[in-house]
C-alpha atoms as a PDB file:
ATOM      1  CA  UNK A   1       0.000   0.000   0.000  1.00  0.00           C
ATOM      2  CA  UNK A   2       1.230   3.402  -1.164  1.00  0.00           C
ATOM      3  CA  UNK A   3      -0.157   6.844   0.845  1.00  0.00           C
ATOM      4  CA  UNK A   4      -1.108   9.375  -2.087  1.00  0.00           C
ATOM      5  CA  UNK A   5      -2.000  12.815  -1.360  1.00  0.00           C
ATOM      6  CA  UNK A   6      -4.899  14.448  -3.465  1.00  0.00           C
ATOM      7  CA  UNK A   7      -2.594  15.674  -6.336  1.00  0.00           C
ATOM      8  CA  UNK A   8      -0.721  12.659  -6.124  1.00  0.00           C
ATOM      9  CA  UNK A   9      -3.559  10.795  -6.577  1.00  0.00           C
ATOM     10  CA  UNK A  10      -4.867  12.558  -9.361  1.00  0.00           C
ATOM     11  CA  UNK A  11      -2.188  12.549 -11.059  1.00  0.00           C
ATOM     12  CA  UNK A  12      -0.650   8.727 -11.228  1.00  0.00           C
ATOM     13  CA  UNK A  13      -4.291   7.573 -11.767  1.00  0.00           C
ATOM     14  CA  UNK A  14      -4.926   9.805 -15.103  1.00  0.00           C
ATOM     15  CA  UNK A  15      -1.609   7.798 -16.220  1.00  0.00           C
ATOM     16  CA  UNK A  16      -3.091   4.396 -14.909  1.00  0.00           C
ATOM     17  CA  UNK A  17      -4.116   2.573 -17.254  1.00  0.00           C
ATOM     18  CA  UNK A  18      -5.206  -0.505 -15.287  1.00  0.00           C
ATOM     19  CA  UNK A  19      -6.765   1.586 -12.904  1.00  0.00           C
ATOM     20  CA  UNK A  20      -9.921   0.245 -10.429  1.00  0.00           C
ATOM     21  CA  UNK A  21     -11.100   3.097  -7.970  1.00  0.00           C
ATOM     22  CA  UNK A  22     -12.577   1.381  -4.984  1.00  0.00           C
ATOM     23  CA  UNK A  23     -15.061   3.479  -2.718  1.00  0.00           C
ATOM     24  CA  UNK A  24     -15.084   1.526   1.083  1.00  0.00           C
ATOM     25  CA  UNK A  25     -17.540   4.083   2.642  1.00  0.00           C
ATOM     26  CA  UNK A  26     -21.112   2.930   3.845  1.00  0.00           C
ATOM     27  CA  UNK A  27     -24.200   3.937   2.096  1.00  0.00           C
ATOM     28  CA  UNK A  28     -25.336   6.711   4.105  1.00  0.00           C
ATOM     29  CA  UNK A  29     -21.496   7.954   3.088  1.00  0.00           C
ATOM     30  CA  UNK A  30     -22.487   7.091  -0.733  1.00  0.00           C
ATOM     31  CA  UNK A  31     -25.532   9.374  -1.227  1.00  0.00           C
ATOM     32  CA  UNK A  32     -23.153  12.342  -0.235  1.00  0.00           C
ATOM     33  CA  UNK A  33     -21.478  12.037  -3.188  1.00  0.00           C
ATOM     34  CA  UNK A  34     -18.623   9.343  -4.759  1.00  0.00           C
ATOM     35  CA  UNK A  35     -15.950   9.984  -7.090  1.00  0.00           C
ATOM     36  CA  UNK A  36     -16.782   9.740 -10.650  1.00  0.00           C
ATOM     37  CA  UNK A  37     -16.115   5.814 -11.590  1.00  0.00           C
ATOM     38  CA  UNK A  38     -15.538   4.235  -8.631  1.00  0.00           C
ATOM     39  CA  UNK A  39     -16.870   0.729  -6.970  1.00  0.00           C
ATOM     40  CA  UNK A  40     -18.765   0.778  -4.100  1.00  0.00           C
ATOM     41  CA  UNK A  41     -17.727  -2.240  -1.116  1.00  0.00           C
ATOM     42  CA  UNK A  42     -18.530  -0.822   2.336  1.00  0.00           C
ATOM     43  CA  UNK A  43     -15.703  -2.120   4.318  1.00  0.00           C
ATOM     44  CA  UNK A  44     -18.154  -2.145   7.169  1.00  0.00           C
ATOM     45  CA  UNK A  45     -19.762  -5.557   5.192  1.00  0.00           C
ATOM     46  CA  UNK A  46     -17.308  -7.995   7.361  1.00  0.00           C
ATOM     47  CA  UNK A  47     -17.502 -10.857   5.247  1.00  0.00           C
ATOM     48  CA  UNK A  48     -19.550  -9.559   2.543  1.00  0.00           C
ATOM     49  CA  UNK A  49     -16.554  -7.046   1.778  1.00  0.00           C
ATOM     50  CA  UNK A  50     -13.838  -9.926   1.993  1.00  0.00           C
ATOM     51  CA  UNK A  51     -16.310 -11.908  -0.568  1.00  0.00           C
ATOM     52  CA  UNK A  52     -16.667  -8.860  -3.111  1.00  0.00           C
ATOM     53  CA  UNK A  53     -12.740  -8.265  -3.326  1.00  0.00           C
ATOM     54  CA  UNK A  54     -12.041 -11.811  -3.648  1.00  0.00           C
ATOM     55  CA  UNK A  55     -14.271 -11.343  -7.006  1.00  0.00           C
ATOM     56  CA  UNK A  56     -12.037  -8.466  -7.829  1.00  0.00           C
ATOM     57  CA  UNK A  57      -9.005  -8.506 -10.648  1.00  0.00           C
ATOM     58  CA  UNK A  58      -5.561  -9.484  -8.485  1.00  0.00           C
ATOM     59  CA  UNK A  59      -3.618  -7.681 -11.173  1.00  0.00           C
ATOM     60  CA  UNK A  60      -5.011  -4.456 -11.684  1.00  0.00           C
ATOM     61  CA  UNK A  61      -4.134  -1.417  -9.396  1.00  0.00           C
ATOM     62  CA  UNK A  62      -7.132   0.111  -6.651  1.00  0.00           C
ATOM     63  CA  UNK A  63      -6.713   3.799  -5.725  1.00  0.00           C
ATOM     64  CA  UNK A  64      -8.827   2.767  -2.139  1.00  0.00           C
ATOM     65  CA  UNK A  65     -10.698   5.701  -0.045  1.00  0.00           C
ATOM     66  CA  UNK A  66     -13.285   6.363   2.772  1.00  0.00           C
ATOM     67  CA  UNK A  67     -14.380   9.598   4.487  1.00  0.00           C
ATOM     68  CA  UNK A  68     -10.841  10.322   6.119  1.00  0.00           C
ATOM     69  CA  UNK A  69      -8.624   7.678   4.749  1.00  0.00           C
ATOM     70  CA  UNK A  70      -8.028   5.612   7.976  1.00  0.00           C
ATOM     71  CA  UNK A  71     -10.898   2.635   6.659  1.00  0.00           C
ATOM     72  CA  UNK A  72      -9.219   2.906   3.382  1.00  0.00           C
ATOM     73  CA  UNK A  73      -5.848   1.863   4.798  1.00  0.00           C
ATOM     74  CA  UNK A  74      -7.220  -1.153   6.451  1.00  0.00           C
ATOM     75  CA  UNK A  75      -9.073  -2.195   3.066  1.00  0.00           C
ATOM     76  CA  UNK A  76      -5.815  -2.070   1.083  1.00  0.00           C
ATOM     77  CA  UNK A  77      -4.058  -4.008   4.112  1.00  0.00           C
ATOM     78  CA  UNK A  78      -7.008  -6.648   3.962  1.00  0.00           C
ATOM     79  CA  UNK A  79      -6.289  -6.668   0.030  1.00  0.00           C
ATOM     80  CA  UNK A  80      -2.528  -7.177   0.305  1.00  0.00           C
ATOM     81  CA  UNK A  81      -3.142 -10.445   2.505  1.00  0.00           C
ATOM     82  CA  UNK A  82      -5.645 -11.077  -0.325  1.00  0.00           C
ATOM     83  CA  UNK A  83      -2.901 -11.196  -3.330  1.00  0.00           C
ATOM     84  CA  UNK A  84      -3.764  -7.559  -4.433  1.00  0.00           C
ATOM     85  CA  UNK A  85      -0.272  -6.162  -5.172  1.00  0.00           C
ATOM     86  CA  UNK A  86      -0.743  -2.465  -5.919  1.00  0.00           C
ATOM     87  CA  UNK A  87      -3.083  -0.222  -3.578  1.00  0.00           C
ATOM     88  CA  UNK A  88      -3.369   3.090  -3.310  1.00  0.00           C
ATOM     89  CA  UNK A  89      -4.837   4.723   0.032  1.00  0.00           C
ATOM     90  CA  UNK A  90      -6.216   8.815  -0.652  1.00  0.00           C
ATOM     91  CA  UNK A  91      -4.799  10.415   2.189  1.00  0.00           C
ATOM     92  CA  UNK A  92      -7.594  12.562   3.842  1.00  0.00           C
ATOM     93  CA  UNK A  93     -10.204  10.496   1.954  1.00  0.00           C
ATOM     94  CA  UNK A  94     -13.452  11.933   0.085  1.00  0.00           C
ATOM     95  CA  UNK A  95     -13.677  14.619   2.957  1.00  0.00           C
ATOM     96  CA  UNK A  96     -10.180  16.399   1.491  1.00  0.00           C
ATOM     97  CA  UNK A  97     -11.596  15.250  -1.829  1.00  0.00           C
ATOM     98  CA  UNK A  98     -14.537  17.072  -2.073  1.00  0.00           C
ATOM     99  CA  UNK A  99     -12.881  20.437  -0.063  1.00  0.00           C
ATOM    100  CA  UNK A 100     -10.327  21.085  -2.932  1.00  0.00           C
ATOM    101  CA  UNK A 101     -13.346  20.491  -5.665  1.00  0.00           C
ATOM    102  CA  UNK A 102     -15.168  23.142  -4.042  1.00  0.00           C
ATOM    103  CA  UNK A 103     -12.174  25.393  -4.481  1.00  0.00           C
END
């Protein structure tokens, strides 16, 4: 797992080609607003989240957030003991997110 900033972010995943955002937030979080493209797995799921990544591509590369970026940190943790070699955790999460779209 690799800590991006926003920019940081931004940036490597307009070059990723094999690119898979991943949204962990609940639902409640959800119908706040999501980044464009991303797949929805609430973390919160227990089992049901370890069941939807395990139907998930082990070679393509998940740029991972939540609300702050702490839940996001465990999902790409939970990944890596899953086979997932490249994860990305947003640092301040969809909070920071939607702040510096509102600039």
């Amino acid at each position: 797992m690799t800590d991006l900033t926003i920019p940081q972010w931004k940036e490597k995943i307009a070059q990723d080609d094999n690119a898979v955002i991943l949204d962990v937030r609940t639902q409640e979080e959800i119908e706040n607003g999501m980044i464009a493209g991303a797949k929805h797995i609430d973390i919160y799921l227990g089992q049901g989240f370890l069941d939807e990544i395990e139907k998930l591509d082990t070679a393509k590369n998940y740029y991972v957030y939540c609300r702050s970026g702490a839940r996001s940190a465990q999902a790409c943790a939970v990944m890596a003991q899953k086979g997932f070699h490249t994860t990305y955790n947003l640092l301040g999460g969809y909070n920071g997110w939607s702040e510096q779209e509102n600039k």
